[in-house]
PDB file of N, CA and C in Angstrom:
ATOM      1  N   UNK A   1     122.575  84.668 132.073  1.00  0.00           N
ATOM      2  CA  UNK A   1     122.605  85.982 132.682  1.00  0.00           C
ATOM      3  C   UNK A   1     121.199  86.344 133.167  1.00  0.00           C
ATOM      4  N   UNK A   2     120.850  85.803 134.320  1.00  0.00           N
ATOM      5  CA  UNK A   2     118.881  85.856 134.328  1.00  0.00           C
ATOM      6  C   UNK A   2     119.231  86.503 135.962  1.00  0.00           C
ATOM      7  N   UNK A   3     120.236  86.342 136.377  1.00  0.00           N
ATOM      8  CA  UNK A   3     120.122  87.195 137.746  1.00  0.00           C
ATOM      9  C   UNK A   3     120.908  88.504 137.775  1.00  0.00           C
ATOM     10  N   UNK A   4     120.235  88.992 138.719  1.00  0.00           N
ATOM     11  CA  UNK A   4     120.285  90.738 138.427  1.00  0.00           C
ATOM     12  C   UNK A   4     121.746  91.191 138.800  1.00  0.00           C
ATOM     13  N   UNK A   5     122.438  90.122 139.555  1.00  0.00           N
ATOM     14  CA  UNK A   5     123.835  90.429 139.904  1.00  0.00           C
ATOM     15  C   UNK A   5     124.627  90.347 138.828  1.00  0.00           C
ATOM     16  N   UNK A   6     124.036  89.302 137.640  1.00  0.00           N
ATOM     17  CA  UNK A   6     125.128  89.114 136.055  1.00  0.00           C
ATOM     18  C   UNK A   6     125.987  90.093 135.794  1.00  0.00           C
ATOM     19  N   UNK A   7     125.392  91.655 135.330  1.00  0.00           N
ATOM     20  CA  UNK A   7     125.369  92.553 134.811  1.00  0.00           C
ATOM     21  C   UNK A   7     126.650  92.906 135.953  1.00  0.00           C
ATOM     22  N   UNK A   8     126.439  93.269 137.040  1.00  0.00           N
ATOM     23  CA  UNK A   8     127.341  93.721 138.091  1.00  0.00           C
ATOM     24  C   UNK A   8     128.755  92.854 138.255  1.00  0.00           C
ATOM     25  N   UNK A   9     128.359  91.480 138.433  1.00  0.00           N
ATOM     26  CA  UNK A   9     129.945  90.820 137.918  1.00  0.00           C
ATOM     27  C   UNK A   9     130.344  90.571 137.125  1.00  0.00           C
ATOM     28  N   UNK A  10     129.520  90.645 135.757  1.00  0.00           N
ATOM     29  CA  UNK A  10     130.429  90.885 134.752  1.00  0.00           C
ATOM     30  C   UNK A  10     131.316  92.361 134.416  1.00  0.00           C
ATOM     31  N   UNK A  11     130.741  93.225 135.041  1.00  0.00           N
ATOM     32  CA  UNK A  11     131.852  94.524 134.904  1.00  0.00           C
ATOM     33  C   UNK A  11     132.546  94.220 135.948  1.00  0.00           C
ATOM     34  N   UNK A  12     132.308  93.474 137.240  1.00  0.00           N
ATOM     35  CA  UNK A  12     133.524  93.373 137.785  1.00  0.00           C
ATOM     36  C   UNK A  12     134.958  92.743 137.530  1.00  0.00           C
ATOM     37  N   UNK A  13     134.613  91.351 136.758  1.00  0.00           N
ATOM     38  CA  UNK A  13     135.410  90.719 135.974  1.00  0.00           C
ATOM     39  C   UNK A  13     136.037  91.454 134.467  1.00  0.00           C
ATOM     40  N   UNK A  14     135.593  91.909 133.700  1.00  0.00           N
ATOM     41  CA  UNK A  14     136.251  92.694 132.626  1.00  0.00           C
ATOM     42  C   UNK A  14     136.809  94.258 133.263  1.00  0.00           C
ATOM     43  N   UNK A  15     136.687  94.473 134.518  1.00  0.00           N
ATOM     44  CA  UNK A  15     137.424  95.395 135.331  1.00  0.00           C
ATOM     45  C   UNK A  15     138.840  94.868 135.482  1.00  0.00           C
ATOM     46  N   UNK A  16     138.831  93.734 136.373  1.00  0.00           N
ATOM     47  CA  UNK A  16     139.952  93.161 136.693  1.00  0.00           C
ATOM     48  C   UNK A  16     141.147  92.723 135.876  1.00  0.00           C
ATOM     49  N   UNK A  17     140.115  92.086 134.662  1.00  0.00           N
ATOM     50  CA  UNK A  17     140.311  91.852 133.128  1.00  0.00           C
ATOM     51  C   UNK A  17     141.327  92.824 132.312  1.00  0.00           C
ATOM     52  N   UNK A  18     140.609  94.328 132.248  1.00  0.00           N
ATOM     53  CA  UNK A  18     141.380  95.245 131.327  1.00  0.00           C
ATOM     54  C   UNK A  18     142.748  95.408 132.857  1.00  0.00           C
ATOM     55  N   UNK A  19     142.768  95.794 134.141  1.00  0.00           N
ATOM     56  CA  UNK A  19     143.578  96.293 134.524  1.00  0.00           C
ATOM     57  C   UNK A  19     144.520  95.424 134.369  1.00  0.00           C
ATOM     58  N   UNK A  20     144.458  93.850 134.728  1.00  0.00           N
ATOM     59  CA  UNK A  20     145.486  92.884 134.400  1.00  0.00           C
ATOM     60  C   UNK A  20     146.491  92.795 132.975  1.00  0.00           C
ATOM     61  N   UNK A  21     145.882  92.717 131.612  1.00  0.00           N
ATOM     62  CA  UNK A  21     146.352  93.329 130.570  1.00  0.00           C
ATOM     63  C   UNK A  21     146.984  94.509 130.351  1.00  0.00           C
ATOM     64  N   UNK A  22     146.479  95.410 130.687  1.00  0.00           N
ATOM     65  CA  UNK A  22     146.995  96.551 130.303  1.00  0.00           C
ATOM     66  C   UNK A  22     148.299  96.707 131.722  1.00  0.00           C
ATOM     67  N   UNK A  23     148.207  96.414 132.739  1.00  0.00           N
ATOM     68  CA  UNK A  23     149.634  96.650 133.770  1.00  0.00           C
ATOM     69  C   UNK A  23     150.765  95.777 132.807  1.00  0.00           C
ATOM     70  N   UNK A  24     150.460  94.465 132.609  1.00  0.00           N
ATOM     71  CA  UNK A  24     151.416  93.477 132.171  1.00  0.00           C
ATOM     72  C   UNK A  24     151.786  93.964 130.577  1.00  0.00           C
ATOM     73  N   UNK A  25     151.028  94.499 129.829  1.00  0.00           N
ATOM     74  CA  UNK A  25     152.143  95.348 128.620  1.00  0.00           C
ATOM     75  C   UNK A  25     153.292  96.144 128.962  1.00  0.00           C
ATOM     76  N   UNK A  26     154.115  95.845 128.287  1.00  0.00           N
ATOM     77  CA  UNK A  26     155.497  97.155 128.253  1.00  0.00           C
ATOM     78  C   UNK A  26     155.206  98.605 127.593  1.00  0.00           C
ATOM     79  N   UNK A  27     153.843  98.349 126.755  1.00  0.00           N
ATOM     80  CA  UNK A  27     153.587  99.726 126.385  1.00  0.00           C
ATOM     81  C   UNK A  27     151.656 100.454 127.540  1.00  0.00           C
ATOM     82  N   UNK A  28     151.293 101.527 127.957  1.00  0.00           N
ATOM     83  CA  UNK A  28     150.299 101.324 127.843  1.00  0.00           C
ATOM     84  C   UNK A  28     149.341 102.637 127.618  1.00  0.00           C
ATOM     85  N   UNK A  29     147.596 102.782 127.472  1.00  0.00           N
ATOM     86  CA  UNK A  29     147.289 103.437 126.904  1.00  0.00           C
ATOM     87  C   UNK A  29     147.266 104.502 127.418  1.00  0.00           C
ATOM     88  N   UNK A  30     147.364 105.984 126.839  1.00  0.00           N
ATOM     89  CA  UNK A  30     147.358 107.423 127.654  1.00  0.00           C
ATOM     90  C   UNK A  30     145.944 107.095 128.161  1.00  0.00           C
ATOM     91  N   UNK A  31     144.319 106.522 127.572  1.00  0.00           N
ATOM     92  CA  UNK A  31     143.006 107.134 128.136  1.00  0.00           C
ATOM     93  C   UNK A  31     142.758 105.505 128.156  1.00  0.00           C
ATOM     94  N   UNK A  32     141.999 104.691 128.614  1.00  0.00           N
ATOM     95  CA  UNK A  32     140.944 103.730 128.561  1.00  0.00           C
ATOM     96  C   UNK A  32     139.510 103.852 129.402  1.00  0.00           C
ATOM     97  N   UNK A  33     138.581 104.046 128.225  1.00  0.00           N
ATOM     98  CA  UNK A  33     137.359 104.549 128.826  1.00  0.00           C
ATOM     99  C   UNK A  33     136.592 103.329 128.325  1.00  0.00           C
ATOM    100  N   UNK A  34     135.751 103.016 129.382  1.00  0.00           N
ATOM    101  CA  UNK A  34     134.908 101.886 128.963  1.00  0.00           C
ATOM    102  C   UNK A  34     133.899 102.086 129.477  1.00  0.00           C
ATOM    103  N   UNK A  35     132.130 101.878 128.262  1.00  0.00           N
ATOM    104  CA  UNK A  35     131.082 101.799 128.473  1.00  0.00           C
ATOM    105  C   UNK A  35     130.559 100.195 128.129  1.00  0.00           C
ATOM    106  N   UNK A  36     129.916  99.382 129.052  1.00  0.00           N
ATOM    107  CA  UNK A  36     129.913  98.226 129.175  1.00  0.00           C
ATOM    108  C   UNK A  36     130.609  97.529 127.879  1.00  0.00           C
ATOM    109  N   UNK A  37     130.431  97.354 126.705  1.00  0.00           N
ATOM    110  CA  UNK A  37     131.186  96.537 125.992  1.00  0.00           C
ATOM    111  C   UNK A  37     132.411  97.488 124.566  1.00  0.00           C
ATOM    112  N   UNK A  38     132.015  98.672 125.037  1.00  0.00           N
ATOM    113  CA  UNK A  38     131.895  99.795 123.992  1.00  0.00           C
ATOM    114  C   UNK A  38     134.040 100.199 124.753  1.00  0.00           C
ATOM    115  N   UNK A  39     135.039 100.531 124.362  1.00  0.00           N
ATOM    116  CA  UNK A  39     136.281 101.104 125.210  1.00  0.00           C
ATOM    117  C   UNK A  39     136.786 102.166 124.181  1.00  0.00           C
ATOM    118  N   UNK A  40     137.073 103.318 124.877  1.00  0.00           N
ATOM    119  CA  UNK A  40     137.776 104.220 123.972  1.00  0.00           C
ATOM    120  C   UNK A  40     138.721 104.207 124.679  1.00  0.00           C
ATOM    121  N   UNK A  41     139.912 104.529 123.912  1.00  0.00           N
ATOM    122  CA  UNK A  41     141.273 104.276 123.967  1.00  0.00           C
ATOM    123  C   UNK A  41     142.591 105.269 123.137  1.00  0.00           C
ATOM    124  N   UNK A  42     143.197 105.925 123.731  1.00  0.00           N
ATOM    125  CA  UNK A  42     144.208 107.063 123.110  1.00  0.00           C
ATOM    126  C   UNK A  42     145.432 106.138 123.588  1.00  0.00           C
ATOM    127  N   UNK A  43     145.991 106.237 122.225  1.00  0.00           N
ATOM    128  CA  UNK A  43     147.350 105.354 122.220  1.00  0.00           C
ATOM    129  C   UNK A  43     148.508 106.336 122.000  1.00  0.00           C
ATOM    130  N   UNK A  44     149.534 106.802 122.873  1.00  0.00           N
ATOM    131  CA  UNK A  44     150.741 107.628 122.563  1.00  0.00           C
ATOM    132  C   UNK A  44     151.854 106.787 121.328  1.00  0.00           C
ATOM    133  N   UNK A  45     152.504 105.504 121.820  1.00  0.00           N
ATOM    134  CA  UNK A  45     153.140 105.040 121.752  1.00  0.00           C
ATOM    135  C   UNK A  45     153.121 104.907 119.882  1.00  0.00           C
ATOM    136  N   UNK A  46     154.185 104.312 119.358  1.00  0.00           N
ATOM    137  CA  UNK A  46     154.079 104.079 117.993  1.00  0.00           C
ATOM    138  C   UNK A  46     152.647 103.141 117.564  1.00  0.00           C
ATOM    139  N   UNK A  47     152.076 103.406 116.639  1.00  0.00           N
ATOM    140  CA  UNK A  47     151.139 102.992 115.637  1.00  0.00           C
ATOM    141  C   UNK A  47     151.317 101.171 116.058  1.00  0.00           C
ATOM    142  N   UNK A  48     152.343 100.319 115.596  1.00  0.00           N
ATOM    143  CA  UNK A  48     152.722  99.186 115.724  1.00  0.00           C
ATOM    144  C   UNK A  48     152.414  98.456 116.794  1.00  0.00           C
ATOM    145  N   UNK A  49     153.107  99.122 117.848  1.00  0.00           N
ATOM    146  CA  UNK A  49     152.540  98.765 119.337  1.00  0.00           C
ATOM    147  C   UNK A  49     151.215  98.627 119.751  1.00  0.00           C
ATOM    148  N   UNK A  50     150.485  99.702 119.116  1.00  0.00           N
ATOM    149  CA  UNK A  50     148.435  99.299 119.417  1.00  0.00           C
ATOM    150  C   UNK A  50     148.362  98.226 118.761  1.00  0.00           C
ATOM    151  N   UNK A  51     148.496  97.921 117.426  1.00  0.00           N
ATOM    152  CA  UNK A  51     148.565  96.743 116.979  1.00  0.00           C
ATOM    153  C   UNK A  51     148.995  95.674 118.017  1.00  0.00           C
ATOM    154  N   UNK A  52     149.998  95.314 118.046  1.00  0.00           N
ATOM    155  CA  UNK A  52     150.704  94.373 119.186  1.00  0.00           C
ATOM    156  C   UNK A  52     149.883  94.177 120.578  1.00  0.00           C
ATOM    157  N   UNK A  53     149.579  95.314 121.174  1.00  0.00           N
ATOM    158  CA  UNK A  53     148.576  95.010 122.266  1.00  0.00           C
ATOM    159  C   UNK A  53     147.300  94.782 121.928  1.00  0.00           C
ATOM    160  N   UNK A  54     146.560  95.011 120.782  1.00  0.00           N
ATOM    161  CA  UNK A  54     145.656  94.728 120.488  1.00  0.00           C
ATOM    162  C   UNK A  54     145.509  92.815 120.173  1.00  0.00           C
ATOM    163  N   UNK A  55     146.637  92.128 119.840  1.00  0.00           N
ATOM    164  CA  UNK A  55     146.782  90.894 119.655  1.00  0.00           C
ATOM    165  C   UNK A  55     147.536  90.845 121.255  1.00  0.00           C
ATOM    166  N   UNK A  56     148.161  91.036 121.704  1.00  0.00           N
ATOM    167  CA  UNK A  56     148.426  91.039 123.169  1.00  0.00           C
ATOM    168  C   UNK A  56     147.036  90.467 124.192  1.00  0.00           C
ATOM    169  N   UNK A  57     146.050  91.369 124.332  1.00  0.00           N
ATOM    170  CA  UNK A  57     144.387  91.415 124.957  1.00  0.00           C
ATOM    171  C   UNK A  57     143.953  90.458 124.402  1.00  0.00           C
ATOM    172  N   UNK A  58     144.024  90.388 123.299  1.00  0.00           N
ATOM    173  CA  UNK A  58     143.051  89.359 123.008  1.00  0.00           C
ATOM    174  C   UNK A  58     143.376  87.741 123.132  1.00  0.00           C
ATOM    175  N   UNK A  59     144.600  87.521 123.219  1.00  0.00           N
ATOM    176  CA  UNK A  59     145.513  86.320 123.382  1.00  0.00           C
ATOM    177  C   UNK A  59     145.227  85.982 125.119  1.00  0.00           C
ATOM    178  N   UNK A  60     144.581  87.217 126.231  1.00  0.00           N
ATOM    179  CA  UNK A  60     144.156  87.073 127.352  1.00  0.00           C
ATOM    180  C   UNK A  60     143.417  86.232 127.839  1.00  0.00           C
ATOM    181  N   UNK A  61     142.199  86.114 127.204  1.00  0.00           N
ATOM    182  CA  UNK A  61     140.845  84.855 127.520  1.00  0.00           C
ATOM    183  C   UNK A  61     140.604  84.543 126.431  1.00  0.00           C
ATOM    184  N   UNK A  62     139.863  83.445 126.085  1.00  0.00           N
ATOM    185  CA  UNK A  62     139.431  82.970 124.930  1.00  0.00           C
ATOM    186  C   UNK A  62     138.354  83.386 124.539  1.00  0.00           C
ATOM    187  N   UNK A  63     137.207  83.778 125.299  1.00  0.00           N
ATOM    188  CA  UNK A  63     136.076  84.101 125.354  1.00  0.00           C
ATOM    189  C   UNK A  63     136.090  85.418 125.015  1.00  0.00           C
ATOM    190  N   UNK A  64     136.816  86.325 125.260  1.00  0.00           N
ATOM    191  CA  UNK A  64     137.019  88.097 125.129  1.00  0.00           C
ATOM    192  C   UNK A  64     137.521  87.974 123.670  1.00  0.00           C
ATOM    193  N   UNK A  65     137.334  89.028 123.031  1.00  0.00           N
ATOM    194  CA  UNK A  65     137.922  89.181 121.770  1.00  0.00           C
ATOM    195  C   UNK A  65     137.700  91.169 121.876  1.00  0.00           C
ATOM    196  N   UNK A  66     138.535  91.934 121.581  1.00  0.00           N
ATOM    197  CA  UNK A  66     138.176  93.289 121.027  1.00  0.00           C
ATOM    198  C   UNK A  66     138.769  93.052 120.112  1.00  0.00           C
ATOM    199  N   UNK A  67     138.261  94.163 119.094  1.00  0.00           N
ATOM    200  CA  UNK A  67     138.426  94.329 117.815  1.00  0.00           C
ATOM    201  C   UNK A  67     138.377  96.331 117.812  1.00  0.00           C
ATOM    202  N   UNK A  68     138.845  96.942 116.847  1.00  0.00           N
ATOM    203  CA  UNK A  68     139.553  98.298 116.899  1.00  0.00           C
ATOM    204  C   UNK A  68     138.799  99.032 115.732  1.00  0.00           C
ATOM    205  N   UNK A  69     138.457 100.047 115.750  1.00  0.00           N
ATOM    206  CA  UNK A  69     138.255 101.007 114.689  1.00  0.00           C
ATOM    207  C   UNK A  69     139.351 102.134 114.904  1.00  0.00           C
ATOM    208  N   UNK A  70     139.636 102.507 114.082  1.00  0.00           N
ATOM    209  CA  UNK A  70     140.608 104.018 114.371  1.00  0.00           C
ATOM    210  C   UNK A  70     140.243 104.886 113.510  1.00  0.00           C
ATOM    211  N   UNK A  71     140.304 106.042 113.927  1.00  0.00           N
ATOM    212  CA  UNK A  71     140.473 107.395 113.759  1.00  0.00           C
ATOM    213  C   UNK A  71     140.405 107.462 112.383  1.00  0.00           C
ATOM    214  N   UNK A  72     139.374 108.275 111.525  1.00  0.00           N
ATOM    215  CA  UNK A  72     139.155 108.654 110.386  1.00  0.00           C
ATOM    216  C   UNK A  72     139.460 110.582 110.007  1.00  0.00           C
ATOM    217  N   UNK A  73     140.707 110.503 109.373  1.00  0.00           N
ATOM    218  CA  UNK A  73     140.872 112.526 109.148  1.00  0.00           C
ATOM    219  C   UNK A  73     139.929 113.315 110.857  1.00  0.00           C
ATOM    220  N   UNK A  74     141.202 112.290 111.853  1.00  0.00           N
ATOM    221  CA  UNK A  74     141.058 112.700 112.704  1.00  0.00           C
ATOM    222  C   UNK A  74     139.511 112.659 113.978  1.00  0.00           C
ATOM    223  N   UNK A  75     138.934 111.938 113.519  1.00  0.00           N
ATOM    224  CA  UNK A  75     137.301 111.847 113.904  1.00  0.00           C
ATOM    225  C   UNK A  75     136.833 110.512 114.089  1.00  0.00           C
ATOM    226  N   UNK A  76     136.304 110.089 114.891  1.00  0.00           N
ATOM    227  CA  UNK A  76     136.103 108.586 115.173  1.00  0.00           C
ATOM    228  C   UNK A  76     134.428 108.731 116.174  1.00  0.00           C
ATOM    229  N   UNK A  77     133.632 107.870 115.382  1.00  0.00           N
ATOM    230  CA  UNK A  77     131.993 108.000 116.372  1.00  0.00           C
ATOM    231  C   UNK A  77     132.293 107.081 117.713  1.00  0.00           C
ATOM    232  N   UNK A  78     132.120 107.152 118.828  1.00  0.00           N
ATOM    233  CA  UNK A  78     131.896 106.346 120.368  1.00  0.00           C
ATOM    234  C   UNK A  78     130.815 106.351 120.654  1.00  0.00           C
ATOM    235  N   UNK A  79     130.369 105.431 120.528  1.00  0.00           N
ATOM    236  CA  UNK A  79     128.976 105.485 121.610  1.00  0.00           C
ATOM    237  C   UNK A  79     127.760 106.380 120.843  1.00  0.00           C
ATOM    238  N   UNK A  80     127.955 106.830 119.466  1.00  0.00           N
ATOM    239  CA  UNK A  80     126.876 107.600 118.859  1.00  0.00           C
ATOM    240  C   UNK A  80     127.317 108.936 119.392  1.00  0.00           C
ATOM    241  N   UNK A  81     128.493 109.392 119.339  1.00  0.00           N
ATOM    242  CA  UNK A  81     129.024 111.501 119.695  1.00  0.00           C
ATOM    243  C   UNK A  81     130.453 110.894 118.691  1.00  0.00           C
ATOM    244  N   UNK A  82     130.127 111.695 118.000  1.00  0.00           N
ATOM    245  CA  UNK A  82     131.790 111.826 116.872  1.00  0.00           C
ATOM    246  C   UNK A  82     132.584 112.821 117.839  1.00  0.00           C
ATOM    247  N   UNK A  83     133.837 112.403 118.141  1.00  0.00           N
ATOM    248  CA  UNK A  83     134.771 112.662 118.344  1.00  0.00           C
ATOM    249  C   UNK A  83     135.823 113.225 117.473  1.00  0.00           C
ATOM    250  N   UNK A  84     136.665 114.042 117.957  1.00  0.00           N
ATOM    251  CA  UNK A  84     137.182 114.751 117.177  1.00  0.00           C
ATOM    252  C   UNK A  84     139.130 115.372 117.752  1.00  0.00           C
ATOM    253  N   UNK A  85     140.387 115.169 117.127  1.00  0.00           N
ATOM    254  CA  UNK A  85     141.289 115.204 117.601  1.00  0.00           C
ATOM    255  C   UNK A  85     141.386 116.857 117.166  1.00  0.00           C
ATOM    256  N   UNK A  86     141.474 117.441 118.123  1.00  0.00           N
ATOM    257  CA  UNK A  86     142.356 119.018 117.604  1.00  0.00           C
ATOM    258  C   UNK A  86     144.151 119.144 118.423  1.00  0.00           C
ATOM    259  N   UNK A  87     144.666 118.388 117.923  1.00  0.00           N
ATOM    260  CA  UNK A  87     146.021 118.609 118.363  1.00  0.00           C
ATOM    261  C   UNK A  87     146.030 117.924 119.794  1.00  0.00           C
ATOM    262  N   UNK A  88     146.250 117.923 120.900  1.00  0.00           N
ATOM    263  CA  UNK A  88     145.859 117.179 122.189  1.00  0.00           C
ATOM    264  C   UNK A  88     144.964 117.703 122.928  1.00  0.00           C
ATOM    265  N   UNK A  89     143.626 118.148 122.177  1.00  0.00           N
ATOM    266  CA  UNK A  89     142.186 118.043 122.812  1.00  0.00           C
ATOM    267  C   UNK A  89     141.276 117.379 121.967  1.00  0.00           C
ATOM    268  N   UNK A  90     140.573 116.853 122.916  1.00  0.00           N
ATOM    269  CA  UNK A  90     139.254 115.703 122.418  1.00  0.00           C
ATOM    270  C   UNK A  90     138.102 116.940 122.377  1.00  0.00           C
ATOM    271  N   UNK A  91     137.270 116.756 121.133  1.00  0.00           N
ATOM    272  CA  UNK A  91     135.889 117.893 121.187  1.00  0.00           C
ATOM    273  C   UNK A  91     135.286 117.287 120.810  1.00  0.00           C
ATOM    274  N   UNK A  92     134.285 117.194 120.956  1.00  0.00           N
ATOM    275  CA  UNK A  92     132.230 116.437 120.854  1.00  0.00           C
ATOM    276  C   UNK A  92     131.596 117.150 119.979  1.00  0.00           C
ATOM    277  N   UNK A  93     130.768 116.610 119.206  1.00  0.00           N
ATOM    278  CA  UNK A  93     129.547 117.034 119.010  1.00  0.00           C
ATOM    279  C   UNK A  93     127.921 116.632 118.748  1.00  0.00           C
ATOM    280  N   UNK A  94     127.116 116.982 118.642  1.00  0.00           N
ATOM    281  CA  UNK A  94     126.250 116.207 118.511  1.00  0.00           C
ATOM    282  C   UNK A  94     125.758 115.641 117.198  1.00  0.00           C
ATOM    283  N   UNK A  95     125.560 114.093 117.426  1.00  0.00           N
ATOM    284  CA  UNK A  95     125.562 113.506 116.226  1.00  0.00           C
ATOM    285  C   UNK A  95     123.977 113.425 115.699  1.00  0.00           C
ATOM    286  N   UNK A  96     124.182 113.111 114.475  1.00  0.00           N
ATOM    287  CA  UNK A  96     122.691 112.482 113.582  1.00  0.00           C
ATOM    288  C   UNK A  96     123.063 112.123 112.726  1.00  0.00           C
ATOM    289  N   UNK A  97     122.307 111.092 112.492  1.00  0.00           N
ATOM    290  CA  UNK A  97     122.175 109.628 111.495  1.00  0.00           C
ATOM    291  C   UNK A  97     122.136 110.111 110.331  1.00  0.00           C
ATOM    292  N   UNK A  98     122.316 109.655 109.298  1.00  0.00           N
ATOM    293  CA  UNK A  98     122.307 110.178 107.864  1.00  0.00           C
ATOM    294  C   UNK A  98     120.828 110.440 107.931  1.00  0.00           C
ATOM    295  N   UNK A  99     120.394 109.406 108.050  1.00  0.00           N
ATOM    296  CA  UNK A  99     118.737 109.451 107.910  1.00  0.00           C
ATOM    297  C   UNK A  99     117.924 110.427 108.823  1.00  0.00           C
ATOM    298  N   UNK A 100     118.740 111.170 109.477  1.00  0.00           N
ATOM    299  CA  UNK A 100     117.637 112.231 110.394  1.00  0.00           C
ATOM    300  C   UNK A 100     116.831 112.898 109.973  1.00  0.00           C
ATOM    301  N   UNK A 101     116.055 113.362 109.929  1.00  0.00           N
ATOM    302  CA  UNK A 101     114.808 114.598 108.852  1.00  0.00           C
ATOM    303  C   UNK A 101     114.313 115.295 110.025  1.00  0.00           C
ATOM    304  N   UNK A 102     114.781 115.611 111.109  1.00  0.00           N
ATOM    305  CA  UNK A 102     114.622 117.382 112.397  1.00  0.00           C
ATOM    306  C   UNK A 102     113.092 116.659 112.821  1.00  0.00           C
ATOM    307  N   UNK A 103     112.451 115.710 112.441  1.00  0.00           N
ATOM    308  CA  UNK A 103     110.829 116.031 112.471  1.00  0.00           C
ATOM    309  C   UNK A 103     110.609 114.886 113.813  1.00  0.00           C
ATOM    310  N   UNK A 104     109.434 115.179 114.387  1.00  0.00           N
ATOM    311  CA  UNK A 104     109.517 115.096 115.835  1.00  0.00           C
ATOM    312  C   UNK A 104     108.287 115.072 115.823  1.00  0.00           C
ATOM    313  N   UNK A 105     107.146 114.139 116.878  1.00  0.00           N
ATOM    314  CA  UNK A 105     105.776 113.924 117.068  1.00  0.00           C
ATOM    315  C   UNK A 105     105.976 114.719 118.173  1.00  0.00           C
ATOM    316  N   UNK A 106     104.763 115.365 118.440  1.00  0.00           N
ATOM    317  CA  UNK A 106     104.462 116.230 119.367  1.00  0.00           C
ATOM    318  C   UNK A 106     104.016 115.496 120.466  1.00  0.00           C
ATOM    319  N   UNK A 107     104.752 115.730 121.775  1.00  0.00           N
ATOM    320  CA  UNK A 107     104.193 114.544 122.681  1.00  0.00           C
ATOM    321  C   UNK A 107     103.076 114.396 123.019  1.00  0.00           C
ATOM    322  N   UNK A 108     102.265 115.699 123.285  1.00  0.00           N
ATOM    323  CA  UNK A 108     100.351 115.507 123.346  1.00  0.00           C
ATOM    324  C   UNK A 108      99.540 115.001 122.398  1.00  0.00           C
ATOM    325  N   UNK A 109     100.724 114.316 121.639  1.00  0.00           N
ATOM    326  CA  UNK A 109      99.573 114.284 120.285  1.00  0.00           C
ATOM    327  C   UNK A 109      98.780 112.780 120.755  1.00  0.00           C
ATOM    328  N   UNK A 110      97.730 112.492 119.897  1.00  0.00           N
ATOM    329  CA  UNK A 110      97.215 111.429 119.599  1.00  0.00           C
ATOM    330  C   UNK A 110      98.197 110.123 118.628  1.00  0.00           C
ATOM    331  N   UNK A 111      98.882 110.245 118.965  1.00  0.00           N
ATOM    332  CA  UNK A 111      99.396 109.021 118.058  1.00  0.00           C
ATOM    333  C   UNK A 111     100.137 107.452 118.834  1.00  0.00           C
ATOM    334  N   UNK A 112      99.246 106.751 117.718  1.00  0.00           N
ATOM    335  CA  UNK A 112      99.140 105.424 118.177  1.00  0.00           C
ATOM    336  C   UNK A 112     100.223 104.849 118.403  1.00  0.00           C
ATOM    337  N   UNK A 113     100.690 103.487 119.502  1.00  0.00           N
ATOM    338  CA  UNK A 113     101.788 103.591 119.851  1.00  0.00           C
ATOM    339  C   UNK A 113     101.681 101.811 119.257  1.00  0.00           C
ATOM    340  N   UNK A 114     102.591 101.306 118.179  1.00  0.00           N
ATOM    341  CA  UNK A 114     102.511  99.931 117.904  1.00  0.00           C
ATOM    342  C   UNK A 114     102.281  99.165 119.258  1.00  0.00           C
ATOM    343  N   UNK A 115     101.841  98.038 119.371  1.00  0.00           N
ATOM    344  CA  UNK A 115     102.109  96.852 120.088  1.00  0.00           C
ATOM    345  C   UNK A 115     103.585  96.601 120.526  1.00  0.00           C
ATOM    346  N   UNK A 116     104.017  96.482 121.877  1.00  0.00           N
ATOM    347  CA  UNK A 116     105.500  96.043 122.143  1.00  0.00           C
ATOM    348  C   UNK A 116     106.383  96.803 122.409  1.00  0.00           C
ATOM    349  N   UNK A 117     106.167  98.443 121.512  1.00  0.00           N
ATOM    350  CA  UNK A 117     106.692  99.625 121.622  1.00  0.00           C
ATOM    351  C   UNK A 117     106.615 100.616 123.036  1.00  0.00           C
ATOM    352  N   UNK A 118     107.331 101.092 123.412  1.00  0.00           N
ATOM    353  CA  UNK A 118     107.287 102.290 124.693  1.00  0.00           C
ATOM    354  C   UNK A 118     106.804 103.488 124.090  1.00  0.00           C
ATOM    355  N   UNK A 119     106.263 103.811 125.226  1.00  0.00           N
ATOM    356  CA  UNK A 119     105.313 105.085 124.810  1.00  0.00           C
ATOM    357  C   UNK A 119     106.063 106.027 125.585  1.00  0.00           C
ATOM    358  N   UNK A 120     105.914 107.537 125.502  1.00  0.00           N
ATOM    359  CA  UNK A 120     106.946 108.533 126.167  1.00  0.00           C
ATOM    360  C   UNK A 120     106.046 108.981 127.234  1.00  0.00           C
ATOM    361  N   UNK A 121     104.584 108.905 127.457  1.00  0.00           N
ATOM    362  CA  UNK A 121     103.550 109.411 127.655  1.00  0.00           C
ATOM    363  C   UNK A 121     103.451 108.598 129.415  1.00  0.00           C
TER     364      UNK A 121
END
């Protein structure tokens, strides 16, 4: 992947990819949202059936594999924003790491920036 087009045909190919799969199921998903390798996905249909298409997709290429997290007391993290089911609306909020502590370098400050690291400055 060393040329700058990689990136561009490979979403063109896992474009073509999810629409091919997902037309050829008998069941398919109410949402498919995809951030390069990352897909969120709202399934109407019975519980069983995501299962089934989930071994369905992946039986597609050999090389592709997804794999599924679901929904925890309604709440599932994407992409680092927890998500949240209220009856048939999706709500956001903003997330932080267990480990967050609010504390923040002041950008004028003097502070040294390791070797290798980006500076904001």
């Amino acid at each position: 992947m060393e040329s700058p087009l990689s990136p561009v045909i490979a979403n063109f190919f896992i474009d073509q990819f999810e629409k091919k799969a997902i037309d050829a199921f008998d069941s398919t998903p109410t949402v498919w949202l995809r951030f390069v390798d990352d897909t969120f996905v709202t399934w109407r249909p019975e519980r069983d059936r995501l299962n089934l298409f989930l071994d369905y997709i992946n039986a597609q290429h050999p090389s592709i594999k997804f794999t599924m997290e679901t929904e925890q007391e309604q709440r599932i993290v994407f992409l680092d924003v927890p998500v949240e089911r209220r009856g048939i609306r999706l709500t956001h909020e903003e997330y932080r790491k267990p480990i967050h502590t609010d504390r923040y370098l002041y950008t004028l400050s003097n502070h040294q920036v390791k070797s290798g690291e980006l500076s904001t400055l």
